[in-house]
Protein backbone atom coordinates (compact mmCIF):
# COMPACT_ATOMS: atom_id res chain seq x y z
CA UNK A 1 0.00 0.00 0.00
CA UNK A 2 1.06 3.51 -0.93
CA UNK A 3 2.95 4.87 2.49
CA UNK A 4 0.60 7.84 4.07
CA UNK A 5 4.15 9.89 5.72
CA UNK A 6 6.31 9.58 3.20
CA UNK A 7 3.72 11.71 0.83
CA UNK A 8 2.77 13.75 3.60
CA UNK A 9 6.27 14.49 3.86
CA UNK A 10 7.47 14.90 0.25
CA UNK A 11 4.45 17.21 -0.05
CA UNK A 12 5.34 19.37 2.68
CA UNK A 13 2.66 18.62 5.42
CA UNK A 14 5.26 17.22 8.45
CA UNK A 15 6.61 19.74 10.91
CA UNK A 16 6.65 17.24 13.83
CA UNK A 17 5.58 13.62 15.02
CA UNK A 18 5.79 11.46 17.72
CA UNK A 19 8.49 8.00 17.02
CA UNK A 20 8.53 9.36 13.12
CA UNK A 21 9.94 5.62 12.32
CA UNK A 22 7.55 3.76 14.25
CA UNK A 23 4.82 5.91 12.44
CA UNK A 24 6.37 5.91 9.30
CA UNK A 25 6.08 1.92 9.20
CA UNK A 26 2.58 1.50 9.99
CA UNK A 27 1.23 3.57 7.83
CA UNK A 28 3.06 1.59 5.22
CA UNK A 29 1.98 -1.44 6.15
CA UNK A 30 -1.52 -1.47 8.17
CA UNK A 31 -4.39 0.28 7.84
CA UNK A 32 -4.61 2.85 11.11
CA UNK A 33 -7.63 4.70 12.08
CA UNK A 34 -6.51 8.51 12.47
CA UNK A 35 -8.35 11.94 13.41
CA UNK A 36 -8.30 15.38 12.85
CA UNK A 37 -10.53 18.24 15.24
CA UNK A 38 -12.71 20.97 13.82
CA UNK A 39 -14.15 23.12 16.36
CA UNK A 40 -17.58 24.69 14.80
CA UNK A 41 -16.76 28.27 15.88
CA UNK A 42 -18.16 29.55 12.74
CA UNK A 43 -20.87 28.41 10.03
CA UNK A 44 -17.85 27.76 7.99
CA UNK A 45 -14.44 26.66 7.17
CA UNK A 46 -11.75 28.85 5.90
CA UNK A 47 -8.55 28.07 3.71
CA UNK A 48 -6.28 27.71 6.58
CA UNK A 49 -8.73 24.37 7.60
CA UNK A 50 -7.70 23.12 3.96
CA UNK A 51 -4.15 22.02 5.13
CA UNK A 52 -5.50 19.41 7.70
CA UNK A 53 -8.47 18.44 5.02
CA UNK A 54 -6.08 17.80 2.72
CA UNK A 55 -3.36 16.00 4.41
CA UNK A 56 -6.53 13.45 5.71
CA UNK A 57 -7.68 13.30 2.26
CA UNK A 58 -4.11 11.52 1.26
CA UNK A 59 -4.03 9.74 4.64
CA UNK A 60 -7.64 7.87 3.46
CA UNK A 61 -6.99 7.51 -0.54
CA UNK A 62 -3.87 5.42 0.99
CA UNK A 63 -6.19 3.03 2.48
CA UNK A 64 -6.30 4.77 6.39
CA UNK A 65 -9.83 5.58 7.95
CA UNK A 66 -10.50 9.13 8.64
CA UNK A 67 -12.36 10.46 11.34
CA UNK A 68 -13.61 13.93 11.04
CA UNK A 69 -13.97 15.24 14.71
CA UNK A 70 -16.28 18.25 15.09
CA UNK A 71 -16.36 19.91 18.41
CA UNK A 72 -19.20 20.60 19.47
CA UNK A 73 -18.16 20.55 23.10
CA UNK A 74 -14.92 21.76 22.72
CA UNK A 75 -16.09 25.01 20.85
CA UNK A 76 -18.12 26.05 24.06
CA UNK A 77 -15.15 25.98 26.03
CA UNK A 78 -12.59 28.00 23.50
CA UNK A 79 -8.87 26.44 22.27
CA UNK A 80 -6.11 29.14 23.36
CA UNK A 81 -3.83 27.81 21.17
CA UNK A 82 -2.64 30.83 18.82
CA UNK A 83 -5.23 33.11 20.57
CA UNK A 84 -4.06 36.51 22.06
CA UNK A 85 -7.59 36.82 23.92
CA UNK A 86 -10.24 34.45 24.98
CA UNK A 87 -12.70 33.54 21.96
CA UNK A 88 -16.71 34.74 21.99
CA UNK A 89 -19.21 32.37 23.64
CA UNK A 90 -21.26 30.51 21.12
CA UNK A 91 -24.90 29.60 21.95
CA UNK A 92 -25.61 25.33 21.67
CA UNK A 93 -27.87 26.31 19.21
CA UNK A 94 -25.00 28.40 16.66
CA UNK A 95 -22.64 25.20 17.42
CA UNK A 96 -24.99 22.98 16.10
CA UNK A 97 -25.42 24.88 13.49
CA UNK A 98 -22.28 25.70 12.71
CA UNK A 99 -21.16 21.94 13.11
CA UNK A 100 -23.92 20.58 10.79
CA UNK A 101 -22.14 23.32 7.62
CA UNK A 102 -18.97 22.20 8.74
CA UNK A 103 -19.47 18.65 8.15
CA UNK A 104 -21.07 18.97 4.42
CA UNK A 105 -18.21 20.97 3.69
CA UNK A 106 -15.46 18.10 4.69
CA UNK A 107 -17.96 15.40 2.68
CA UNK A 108 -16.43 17.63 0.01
CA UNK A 109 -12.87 16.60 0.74
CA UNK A 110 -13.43 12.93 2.55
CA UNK A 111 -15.50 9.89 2.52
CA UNK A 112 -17.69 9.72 5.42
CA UNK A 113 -19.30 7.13 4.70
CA UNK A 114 -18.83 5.28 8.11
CA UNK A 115 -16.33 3.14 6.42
CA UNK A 116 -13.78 4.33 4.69
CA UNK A 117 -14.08 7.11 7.33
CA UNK A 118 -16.79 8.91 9.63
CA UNK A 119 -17.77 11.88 11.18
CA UNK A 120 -18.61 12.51 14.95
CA UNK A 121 -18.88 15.03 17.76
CA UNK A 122 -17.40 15.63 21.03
CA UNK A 123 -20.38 17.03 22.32
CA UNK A 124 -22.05 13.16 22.62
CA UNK A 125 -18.96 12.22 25.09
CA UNK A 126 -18.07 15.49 27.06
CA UNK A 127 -21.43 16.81 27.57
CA UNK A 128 -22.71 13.76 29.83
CA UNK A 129 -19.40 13.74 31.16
CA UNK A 130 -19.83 13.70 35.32
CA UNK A 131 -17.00 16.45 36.45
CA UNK A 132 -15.96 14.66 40.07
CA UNK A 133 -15.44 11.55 37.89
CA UNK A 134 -13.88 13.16 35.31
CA UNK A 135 -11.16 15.23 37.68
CA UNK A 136 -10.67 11.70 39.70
CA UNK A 137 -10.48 9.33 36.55
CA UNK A 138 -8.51 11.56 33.56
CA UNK A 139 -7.89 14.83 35.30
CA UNK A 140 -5.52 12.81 38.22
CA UNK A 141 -2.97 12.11 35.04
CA UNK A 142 -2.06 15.63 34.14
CA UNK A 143 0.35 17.95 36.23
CA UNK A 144 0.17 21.97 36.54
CA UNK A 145 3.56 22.29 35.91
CA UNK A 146 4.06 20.34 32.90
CA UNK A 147 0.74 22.19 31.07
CA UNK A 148 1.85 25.74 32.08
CA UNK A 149 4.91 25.16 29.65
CA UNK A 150 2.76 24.51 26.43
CA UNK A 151 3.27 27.72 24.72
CA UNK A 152 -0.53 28.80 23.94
CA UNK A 153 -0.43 28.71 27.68
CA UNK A 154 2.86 30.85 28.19
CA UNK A 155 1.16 32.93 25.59
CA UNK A 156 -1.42 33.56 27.38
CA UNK A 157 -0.40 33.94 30.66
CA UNK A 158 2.23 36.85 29.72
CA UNK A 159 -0.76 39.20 28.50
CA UNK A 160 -2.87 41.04 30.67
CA UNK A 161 -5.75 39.46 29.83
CA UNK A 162 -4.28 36.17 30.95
CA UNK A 163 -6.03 32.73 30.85
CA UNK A 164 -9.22 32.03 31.79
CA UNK A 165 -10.10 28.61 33.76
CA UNK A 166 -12.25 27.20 31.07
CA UNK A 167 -9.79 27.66 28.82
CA UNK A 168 -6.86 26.20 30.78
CA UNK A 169 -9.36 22.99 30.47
CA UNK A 170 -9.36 22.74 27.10
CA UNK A 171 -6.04 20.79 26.35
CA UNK A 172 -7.62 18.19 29.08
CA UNK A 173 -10.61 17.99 26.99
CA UNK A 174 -8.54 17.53 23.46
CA UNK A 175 -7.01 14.84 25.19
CA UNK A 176 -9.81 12.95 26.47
CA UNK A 177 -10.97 13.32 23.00
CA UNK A 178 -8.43 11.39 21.94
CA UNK A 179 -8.90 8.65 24.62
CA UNK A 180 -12.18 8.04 23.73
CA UNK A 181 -11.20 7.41 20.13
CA UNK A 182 -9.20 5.02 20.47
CA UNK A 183 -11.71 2.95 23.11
CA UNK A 184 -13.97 3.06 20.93
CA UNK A 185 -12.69 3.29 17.48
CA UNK A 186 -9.10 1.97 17.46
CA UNK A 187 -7.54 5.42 16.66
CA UNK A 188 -4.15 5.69 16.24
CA UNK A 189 -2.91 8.78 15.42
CA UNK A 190 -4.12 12.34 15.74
CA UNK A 191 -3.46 15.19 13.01
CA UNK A 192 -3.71 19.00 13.72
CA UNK A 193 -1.44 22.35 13.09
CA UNK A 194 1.78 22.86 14.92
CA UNK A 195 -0.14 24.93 17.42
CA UNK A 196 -2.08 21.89 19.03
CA UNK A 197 1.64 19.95 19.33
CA UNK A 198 0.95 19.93 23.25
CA UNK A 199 -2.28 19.45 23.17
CA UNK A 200 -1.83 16.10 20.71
CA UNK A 201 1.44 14.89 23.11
CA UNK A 202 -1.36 15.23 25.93
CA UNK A 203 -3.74 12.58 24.04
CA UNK A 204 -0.96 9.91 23.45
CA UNK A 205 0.71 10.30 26.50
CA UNK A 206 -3.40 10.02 28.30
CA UNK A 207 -3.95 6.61 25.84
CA UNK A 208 -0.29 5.18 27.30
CA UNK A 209 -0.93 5.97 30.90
CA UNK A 210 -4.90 4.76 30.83
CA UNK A 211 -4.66 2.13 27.89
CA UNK A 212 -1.31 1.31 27.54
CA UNK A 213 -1.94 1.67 24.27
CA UNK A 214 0.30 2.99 21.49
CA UNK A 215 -0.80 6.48 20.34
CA UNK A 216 1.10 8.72 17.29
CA UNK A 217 0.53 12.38 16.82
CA UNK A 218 1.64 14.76 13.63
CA UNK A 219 1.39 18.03 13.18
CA UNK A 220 1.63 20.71 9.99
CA UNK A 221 3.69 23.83 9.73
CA UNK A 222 1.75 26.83 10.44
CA UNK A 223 1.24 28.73 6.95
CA UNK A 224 2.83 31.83 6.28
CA UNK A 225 2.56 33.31 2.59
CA UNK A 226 6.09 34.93 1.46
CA UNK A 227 5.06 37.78 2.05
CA UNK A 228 4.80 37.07 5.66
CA UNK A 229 1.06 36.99 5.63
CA UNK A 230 -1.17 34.79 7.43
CA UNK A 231 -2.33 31.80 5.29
CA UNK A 232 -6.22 32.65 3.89
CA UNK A 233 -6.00 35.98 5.24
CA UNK A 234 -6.75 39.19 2.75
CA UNK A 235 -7.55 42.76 3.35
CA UNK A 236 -11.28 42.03 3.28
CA UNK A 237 -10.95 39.20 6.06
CA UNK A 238 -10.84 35.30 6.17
CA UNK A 239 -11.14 33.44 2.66
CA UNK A 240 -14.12 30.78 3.63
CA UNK A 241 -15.12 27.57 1.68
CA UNK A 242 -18.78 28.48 1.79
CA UNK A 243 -19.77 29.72 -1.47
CA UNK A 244 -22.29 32.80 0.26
CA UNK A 245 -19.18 34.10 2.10
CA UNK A 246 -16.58 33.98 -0.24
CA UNK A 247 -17.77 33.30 -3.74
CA UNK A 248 -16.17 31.23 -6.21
CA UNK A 249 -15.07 33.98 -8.35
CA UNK A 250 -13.36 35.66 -5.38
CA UNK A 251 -12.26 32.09 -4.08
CA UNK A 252 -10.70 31.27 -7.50
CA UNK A 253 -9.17 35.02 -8.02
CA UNK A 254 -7.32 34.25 -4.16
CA UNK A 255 -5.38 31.63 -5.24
CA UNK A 256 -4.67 33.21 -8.82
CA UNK A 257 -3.27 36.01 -6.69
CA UNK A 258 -0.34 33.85 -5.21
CA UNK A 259 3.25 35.05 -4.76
CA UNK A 260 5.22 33.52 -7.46
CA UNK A 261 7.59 31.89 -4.40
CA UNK A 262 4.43 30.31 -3.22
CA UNK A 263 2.91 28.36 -6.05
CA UNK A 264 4.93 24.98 -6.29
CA UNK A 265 4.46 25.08 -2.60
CA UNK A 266 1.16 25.70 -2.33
CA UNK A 267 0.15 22.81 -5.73
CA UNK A 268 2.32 20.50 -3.61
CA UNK A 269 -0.11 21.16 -0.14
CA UNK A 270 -3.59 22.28 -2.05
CA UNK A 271 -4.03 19.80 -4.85
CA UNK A 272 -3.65 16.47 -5.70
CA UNK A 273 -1.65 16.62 -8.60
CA UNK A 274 1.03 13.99 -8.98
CA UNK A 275 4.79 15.50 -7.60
CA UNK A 276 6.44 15.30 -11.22
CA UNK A 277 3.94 17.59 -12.14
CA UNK A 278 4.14 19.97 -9.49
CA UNK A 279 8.53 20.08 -9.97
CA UNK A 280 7.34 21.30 -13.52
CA UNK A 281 5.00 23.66 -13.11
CA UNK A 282 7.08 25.45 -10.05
CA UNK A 283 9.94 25.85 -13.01
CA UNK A 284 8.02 28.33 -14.71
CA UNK A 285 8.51 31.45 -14.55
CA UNK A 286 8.17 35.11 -15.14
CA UNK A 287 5.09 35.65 -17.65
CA UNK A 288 4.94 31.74 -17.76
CA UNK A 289 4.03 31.80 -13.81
CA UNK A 290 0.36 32.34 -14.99
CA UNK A 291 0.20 29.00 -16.11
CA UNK A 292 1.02 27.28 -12.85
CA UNK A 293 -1.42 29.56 -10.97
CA UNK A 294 -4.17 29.20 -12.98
CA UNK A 295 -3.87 25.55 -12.98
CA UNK A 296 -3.67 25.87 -8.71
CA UNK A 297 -6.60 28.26 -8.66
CA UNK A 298 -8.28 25.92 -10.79
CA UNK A 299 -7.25 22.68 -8.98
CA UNK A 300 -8.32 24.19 -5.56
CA UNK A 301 -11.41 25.65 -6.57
CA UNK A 302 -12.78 22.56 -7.99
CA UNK A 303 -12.17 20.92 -5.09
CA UNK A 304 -14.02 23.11 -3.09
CA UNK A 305 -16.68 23.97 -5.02
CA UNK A 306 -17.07 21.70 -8.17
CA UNK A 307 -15.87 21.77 -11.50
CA UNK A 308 -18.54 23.99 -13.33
CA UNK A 309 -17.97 26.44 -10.12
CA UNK A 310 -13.94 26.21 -11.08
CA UNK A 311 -14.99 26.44 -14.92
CA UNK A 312 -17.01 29.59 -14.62
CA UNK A 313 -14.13 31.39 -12.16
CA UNK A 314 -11.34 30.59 -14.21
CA UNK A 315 -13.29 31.96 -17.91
CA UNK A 316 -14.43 35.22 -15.65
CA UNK A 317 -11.11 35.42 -14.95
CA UNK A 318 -9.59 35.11 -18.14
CA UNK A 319 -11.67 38.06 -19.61
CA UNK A 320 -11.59 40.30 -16.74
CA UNK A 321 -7.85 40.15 -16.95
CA UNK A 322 -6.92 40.95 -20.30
CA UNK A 323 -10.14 38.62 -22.17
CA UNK A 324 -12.60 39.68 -24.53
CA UNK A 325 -14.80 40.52 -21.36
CA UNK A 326 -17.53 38.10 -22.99
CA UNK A 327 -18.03 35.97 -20.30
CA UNK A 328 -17.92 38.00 -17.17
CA UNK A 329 -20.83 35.38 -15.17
CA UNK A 330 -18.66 34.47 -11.89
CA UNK A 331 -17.48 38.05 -11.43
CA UNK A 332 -19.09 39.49 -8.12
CA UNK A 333 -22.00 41.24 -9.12
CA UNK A 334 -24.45 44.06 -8.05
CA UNK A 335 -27.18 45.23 -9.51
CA UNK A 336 -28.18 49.10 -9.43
CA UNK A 337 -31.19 51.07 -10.33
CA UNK A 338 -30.49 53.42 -13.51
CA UNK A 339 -32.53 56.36 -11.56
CA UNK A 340 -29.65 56.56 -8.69
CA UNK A 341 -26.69 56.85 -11.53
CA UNK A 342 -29.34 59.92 -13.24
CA UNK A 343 -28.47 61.85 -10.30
CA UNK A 344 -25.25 60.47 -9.42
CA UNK A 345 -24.05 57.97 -6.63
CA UNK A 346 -20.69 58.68 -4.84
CA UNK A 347 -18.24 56.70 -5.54
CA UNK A 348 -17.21 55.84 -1.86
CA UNK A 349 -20.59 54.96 -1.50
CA UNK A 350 -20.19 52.69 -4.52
CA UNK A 351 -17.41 50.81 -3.12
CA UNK A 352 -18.96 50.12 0.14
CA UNK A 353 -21.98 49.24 -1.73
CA UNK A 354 -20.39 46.54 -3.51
CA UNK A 355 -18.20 45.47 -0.63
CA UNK A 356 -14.86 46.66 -2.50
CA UNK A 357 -14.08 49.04 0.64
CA UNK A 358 -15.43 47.65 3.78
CA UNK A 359 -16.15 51.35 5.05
CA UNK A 360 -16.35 55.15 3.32
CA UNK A 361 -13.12 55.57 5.57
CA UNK A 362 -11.68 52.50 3.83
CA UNK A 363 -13.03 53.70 0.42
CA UNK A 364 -11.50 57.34 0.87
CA UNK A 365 -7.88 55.95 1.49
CA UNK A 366 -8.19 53.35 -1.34
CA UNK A 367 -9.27 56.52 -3.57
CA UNK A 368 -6.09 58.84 -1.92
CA UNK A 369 -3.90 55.90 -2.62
CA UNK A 370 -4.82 55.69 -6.46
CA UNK A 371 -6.36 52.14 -6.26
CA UNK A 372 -10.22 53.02 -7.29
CA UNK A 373 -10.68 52.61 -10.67
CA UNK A 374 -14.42 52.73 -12.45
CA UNK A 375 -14.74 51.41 -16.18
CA UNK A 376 -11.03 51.40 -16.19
CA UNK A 377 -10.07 54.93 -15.41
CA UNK A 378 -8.61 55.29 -12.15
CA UNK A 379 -10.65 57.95 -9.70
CA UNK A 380 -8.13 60.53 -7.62
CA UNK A 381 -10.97 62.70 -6.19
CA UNK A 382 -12.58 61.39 -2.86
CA UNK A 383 -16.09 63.66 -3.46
CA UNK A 384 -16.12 62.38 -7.27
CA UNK A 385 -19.70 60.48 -8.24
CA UNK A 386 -20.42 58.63 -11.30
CA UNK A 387 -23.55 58.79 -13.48
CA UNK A 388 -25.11 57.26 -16.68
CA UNK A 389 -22.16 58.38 -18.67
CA UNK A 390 -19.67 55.28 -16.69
CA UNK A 391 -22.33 52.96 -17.97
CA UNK A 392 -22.10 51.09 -21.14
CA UNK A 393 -24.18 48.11 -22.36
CA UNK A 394 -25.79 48.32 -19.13
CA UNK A 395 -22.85 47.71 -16.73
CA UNK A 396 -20.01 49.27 -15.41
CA UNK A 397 -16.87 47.40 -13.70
CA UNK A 398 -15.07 48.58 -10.83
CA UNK A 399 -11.62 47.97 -9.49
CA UNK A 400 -10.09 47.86 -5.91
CA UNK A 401 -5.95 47.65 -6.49
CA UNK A 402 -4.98 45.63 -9.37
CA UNK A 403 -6.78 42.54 -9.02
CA UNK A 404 -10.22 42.96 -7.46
CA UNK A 405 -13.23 43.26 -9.37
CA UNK A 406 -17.01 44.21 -9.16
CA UNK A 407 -19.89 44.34 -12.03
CA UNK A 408 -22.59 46.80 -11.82
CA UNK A 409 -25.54 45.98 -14.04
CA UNK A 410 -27.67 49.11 -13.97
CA UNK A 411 -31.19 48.45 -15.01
């Protein structure tokens, strides 16, 4: 059978595992149950979720069984882990919510299927848990000391906001998570970013103390663009798989958008394209680079959102930038009554209208900095308005920076 690490490794997804050798030979020769958490703090998933997604997307076409944790206890009490300040309290109605999005969107990705692989919650374990038992059975097995030194902790406890009780539970709780997985469901080994490294050493040190059991955890590198940004971060927030918050258009235009230095990187975590063919396309260059991102914008936003979806972004695309401008479909859209553009609408109100400035603040600075452009022709005066005369064939399209696009049909 194909060996799970060794792609996860020539792809880029290792940063750090527990007995890499030991690990490293099962996968390459047994089938192992695994697991990966998802707390549903929000009705969706963002890019930065699609590192973990992927990596147990090549762990199960290997022949491994994927469990897709949602946490829909674990959300209520908050994961410090890379959090300067504790997170907002979500009702048990919004986690449910949020949980039941969450797990359509990784049936994208994975076979859940109760099989091949399977999803469940936290929320059926911890919320019946009885505490007294719970402190006297699990919480005996962890010391002060030793949890104080994760670094989420540290973190924490150096602001002045410091670290509240219910969240100094939490790596408890990701532990027990773990425990129960492997009672239950033979798990094996636990995925997650570099961030949750303590809390995964927690859960396989927990299984060896109460189960004597064997226990591996792995963890991904934290993704920084080269630009130093966060990974699925732009100037108009998070980048989310969920079609109604970022659309396909704008989903496909993000990854068309990536730093030169980041594309055979990013084709080697984000798609499933073979490894010869991701060494080739990260040899192209200068004008040639367009090539290997259309093919990752393309690649990733199939996967997320189906092929016509990745069709349709990739041909708006194409005639936005530099195209006939004949099909223009997937291009965020707004549509504007022609008696407003008789008398003239602002063009800060514009922008914020179409969600190309997320204030008039924003919109004035983008406008002082020369990045508002309408039907091509950049705009350099903050009170300028545009009328009847910026529309032709019934639309107008506007510009934020270089690469940002909005339609106005005017009817």
């Amino acid at each position: 059978m194909e060996n799970a690490f060794e792609t996860l490794l020539e792809r880029g997804f290792v940063k750090q595992c527990t007995d890499e050798d030991a690990l490293n030979k099962r996968l390459g020769c047994e089938k192992l149950t695994f697991y990966c958490g998802f707390d549903p703090t929000a009705n969706s998933l963002h890019v930065g979720s699609m590192l973990p997604i992927m990596a147990m997307a090549h762990c199960q076409r290997a022949g491994h069984r994927a469990i897709a944790l949602i946490g829909g206890a674990t959300a209520m009490v908050g994961d410090p882990s890379g959090k300067t300040e504790m997170r907002q309290m979500l009702s048990r109605e919004e986690i449910s919510s949020n949980g039941q999005r969450i797990e359509a969107q990784l049936k994208r990705f994975l076979t859940l299927d109760g099989e091949a692989g399977l999803c469940v919650n936290n929320a059926d374990w911890l919320l019946e848990v009885n505490y007294i038992e719970f402190l006297r059975d699990i919480g005996r097995h962890f010391r002060v000391n030793e949890m104080m030194r994760a670094e989420a902790y540290k973190l924490r406890m150096e602001r002045e906001e410091g670290l509240s009780f219910i969240e100094f539970n939490y790596q408890i709780l990701q532990a027990y998570d773990f425990l129960v997985l492997h009672r239950r469901l033979g798990c094996a080994l636990q995925l997650g970013g570099d961030d949750q490294w303590s809390n995964i050493l927690a859960g396989s040190d927990l299984i060896r103390r109460v189960e004597g059991g064997e226990a591996y955890g792995l963890t991904f590198p934290l993704l920084t663009t080269a630009r130093g940004e966060k990974m699925g971060k732009t100037a108009g927030g998070a980048v989310w798989l969920d079609a109604s918050r970022t659309s396909p258009y704008e989903f496909y235009q993000y990854w068309i958008n990536t730093d030169d230095r980041d594309v055979e990187r990013f084709l080697a975590l984000f798609t499933f394209l073979p490894m010869d063919e991701v060494r080739r396309l990260g040899t192209l260059a200068d004008a040639d680079i367009r090539q290997a991102k259309e093919v990752l914008a393309y690649e990733v936003t199939r996967l997320t959102h189906g092929e016509k979806e990745a069709e349709d972004a990739r041909n708006a695309s194409r005639a936005a930038f530099g195209g006939d401008g004949s099909d223009l479909s997937a291009v965020p859209t707004t549509t504007v009554e022609a008696v407003r553009l008789e008398v003239g609408i602002s063009v800060v109100d514009l922008f914020v209208e179409t969600g190309l400035a997320g204030s008039k603040s924003a919109a004035r600075r983008l406008i002082q900095g020369g990045g508002a452009y309408v039907g091509g022709e950049q705009v350099t005066d903050i009170g300028a308005s545009v009328d009847t005369r910026s529309v032709k064939d019934g639309e107008m399209m506007l510009r934020s920076g270089k690469k940002k696009y909005h339609r106005v049909l005017v009817r």
